[in-house]
Protein backbone atom coordinates (compact mmCIF):
# COMPACT_ATOMS: atom_id res chain seq x y z
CA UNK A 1 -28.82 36.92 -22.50
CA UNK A 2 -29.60 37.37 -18.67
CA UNK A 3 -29.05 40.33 -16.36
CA UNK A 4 -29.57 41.00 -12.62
CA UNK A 5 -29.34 43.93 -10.56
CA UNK A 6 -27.90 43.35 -7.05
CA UNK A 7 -30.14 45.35 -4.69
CA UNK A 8 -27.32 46.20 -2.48
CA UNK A 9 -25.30 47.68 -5.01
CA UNK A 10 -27.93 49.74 -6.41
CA UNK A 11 -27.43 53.25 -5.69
CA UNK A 12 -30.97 54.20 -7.84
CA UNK A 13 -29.28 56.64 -9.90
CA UNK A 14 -31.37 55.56 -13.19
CA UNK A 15 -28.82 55.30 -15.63
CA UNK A 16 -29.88 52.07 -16.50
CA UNK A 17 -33.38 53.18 -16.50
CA UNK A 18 -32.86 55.86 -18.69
CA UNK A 19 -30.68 53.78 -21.27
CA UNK A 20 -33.12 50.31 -21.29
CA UNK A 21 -36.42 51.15 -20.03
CA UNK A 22 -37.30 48.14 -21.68
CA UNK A 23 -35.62 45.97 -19.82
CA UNK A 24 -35.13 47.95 -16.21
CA UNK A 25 -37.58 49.13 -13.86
CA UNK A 26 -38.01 50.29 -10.68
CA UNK A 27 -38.59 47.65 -7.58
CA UNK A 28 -40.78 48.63 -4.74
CA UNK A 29 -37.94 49.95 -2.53
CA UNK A 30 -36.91 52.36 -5.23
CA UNK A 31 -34.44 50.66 -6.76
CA UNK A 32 -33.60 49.12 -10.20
CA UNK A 33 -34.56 45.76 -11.26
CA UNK A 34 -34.54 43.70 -14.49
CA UNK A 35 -37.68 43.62 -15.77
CA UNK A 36 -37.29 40.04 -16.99
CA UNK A 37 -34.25 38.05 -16.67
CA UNK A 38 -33.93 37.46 -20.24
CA UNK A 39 -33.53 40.28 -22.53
CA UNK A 40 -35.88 40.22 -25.91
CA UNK A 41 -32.88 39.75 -28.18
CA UNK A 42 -33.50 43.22 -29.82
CA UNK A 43 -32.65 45.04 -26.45
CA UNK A 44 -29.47 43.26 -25.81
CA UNK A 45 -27.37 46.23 -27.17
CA UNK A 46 -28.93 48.75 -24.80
CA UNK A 47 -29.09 46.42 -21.90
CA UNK A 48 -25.12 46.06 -22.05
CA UNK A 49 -25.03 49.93 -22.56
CA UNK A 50 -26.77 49.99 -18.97
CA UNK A 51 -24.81 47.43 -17.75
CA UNK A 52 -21.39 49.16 -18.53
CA UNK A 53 -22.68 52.70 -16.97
CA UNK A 54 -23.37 51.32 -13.90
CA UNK A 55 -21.52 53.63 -11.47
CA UNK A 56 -21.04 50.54 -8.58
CA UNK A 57 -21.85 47.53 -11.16
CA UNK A 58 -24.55 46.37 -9.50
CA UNK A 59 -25.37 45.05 -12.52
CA UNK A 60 -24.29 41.54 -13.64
CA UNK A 61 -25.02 39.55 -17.06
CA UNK A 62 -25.90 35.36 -15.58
């Protein structure tokens, strides 16, 4: 499994964050990025979880 944040969408609110840290992060301009593009198969559950609670799904699974 794959997921990307789209930078534009991003409104930083950190749900993601707080629900994966594994697997999102921060980016320079303070907002959230995928860590890796692939997701350790183990935090697959909480990455959807993230994915779903984006408030302007900003965040896609590739």
């Amino acid at each position: 499994m794959k997921v990307k944040v789209d930078p534009d969408l991003c409104i930083a609110c950190g749900a993601c964050i707080s629900l994966a840290p594994d697997v999102y992060d921060w980016d320079a301009d303070g907002k959230a990025q995928a860590i890796e593009e692939d997701v350790p198969s183990d935090q697959e559950e909480d990455a959807l979880d993230a994915l779903e609670s984006c408030p302007t799904e900003a965040i896609s699974q590739v």
